[in-house]
C-alpha atoms as a PDB file:
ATOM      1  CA  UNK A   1      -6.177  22.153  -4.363  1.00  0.00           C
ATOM      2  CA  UNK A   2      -3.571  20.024  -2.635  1.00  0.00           C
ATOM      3  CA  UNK A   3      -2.370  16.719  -2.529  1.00  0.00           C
ATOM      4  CA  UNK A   4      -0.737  14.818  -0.138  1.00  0.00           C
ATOM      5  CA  UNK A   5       0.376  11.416  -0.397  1.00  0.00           C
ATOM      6  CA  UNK A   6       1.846   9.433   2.753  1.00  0.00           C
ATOM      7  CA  UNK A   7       3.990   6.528   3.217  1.00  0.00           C
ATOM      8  CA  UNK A   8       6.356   4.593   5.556  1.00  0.00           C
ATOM      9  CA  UNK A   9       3.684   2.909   7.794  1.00  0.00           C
ATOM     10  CA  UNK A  10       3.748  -0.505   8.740  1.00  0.00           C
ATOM     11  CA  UNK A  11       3.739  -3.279  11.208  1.00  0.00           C
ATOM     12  CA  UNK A  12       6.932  -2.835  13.775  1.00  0.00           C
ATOM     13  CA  UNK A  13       7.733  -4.506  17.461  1.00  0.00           C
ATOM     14  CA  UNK A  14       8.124  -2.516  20.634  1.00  0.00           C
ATOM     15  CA  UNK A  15      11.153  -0.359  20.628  1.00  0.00           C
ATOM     16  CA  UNK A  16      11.243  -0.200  17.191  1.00  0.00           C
ATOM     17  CA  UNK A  17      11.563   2.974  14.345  1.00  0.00           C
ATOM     18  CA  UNK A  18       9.236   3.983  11.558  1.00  0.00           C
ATOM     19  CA  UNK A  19      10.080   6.845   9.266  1.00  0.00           C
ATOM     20  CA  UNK A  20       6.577   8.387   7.763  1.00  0.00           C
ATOM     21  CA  UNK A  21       7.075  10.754   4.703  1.00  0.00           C
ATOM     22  CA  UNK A  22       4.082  13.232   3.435  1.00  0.00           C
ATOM     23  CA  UNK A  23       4.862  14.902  -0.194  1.00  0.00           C
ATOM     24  CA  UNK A  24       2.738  17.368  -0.979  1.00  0.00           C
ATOM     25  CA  UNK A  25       1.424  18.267  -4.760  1.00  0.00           C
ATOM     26  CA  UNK A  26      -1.085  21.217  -6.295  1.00  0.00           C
ATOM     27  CA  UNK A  27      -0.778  24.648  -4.624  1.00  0.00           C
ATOM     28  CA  UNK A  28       1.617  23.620  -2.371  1.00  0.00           C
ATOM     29  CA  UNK A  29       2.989  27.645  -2.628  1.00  0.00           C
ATOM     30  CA  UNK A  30      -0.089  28.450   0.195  1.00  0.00           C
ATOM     31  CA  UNK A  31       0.734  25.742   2.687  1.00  0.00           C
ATOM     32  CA  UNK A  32       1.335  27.373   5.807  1.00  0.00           C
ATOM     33  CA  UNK A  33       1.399  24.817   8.733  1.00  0.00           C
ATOM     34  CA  UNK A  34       1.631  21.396   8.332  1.00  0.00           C
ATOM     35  CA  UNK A  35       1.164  18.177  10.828  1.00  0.00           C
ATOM     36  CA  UNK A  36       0.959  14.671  11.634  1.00  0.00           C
ATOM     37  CA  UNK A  37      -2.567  13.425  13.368  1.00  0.00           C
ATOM     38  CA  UNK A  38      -3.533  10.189  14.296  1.00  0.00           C
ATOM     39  CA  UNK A  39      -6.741   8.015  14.814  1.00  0.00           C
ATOM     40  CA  UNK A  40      -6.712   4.810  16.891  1.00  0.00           C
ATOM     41  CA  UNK A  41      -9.376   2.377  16.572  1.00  0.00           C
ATOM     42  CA  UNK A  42     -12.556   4.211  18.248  1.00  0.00           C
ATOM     43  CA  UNK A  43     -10.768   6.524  19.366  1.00  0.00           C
ATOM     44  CA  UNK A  44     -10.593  10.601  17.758  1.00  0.00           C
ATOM     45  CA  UNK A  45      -8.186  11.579  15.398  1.00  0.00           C
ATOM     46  CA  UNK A  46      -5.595  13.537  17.749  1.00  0.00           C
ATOM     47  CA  UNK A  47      -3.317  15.940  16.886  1.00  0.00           C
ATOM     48  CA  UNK A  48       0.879  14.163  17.061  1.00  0.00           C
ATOM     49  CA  UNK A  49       2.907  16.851  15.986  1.00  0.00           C
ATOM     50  CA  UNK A  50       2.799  19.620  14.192  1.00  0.00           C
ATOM     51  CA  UNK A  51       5.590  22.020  12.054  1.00  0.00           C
ATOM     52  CA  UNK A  52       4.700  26.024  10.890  1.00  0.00           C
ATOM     53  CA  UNK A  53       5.872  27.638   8.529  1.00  0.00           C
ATOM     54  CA  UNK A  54       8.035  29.808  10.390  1.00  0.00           C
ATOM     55  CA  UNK A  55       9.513  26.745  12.113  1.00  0.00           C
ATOM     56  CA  UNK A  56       7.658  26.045  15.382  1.00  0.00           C
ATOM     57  CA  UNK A  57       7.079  22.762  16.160  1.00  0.00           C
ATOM     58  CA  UNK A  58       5.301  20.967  19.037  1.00  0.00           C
ATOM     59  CA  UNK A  59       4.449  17.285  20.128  1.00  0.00           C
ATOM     60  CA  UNK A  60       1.783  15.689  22.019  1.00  0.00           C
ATOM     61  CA  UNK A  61       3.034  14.861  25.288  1.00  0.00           C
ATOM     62  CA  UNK A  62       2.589  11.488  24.539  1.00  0.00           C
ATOM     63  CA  UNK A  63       5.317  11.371  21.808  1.00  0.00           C
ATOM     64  CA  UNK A  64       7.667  13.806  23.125  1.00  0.00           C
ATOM     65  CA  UNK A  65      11.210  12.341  23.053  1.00  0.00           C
ATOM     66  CA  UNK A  66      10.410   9.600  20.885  1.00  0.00           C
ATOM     67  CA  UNK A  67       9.333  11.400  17.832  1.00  0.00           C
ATOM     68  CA  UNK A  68      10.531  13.590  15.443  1.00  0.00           C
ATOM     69  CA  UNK A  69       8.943  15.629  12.937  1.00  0.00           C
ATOM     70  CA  UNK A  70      10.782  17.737   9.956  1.00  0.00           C
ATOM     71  CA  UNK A  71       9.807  19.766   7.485  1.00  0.00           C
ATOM     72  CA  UNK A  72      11.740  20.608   3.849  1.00  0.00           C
ATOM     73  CA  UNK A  73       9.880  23.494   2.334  1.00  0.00           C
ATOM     74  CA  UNK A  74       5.980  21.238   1.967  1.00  0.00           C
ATOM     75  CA  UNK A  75       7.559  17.809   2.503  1.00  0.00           C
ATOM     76  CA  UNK A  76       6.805  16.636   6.136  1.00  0.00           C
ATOM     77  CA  UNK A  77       8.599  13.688   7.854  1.00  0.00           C
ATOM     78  CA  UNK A  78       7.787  11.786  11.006  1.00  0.00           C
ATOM     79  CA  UNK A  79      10.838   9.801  12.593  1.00  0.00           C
ATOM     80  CA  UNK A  80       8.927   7.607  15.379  1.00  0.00           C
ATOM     81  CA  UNK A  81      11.615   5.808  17.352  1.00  0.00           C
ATOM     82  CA  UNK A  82      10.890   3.769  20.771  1.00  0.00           C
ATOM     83  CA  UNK A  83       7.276   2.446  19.312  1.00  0.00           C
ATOM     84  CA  UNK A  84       5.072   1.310  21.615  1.00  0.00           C
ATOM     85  CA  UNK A  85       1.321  -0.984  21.631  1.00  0.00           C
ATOM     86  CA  UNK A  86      -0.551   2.489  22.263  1.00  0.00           C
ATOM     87  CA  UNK A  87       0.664   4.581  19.128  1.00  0.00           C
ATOM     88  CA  UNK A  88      -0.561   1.766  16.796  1.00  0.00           C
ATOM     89  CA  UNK A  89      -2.875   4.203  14.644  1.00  0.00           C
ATOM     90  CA  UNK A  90      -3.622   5.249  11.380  1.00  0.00           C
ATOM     91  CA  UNK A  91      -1.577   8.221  10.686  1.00  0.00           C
ATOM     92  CA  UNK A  92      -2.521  11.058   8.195  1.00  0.00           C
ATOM     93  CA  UNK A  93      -0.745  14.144   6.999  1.00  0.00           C
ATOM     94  CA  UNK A  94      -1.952  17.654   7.105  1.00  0.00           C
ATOM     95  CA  UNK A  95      -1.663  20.809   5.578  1.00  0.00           C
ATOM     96  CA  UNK A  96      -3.184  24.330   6.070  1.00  0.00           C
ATOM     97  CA  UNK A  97      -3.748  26.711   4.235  1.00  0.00           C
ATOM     98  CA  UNK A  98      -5.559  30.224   4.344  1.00  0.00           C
ATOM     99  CA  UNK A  99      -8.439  30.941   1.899  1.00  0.00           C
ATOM    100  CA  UNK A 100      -8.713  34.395  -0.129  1.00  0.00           C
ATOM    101  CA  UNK A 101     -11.087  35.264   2.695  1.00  0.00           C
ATOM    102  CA  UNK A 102      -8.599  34.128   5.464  1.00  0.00           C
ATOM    103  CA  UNK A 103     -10.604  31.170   6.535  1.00  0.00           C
ATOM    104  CA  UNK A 104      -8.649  27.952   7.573  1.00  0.00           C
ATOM    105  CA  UNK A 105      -8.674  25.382   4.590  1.00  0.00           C
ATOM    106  CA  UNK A 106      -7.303  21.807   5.440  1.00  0.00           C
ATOM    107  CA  UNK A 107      -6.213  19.306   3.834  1.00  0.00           C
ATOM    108  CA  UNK A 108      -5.896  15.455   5.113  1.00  0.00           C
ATOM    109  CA  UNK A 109      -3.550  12.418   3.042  1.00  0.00           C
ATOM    110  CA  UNK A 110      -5.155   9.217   2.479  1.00  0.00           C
ATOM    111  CA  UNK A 111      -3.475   7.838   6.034  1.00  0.00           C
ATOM    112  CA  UNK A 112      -0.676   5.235   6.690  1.00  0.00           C
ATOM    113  CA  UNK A 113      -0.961   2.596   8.790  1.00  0.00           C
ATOM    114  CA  UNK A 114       0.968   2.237  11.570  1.00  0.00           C
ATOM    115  CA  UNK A 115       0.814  -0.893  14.091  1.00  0.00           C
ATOM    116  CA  UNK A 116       3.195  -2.268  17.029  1.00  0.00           C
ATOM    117  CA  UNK A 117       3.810  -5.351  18.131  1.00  0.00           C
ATOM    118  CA  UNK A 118       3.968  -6.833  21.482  1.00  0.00           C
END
């Protein structure tokens, strides 16, 4: 089992800068990739960025250049700079890890919320 716990969400005006932090607890030795989703109001959780193991790390086109995610060891950051109405969201953690029998296993933090201003 794993635990994540989020926090750094909050209400912020356009332009502004949220830091979101994700510490992970449990069996954090068999986290392989982690990553930051999303989930608007009636809209599906997306996928905003996402860090491997090995180091790789992508964006959604829609945050590229604004946003920033890290990773120290199973400690996951997202540095969200330039906040605008449209990434107003709940924002959740993941983790992933790979079962004795090599299926996918995620797991999800409670979710921070995240809302900007006009």
């Amino acid at each position: 089992q794993v635990q994540l716990v989020e926090s750094g969400g909050g209400l912020v005006q356009v332009g502004g800068s949220l830091r979101l932090s994700c510490v992970a607890n449990g069996y954090i030795s068999r986290i392989n990739d982690m990553a930051w989703y999303r989930q608007a109001p009636g809209k599906q959780r997306e996928v905003v960025a996402t860090a491997t193991r090995s180091g790789m790390i992508n964006y959604a086109d829609t945050v590229k250049g604004r946003f920033t995610i890290s990773r120290d060891q199973t400690d996951l950051y997202l540095h969200m700079n330039s906040l605008k109405p449209e990434d107003t969201a709940v924002y959740y953690c993941n983790a992933q890890l790979q079962s004795g029998s090599g299926q996918r296993i995620d797991y999800w933090g409670q979710g921070t919320q995240v809302t900007v201003s006009s």
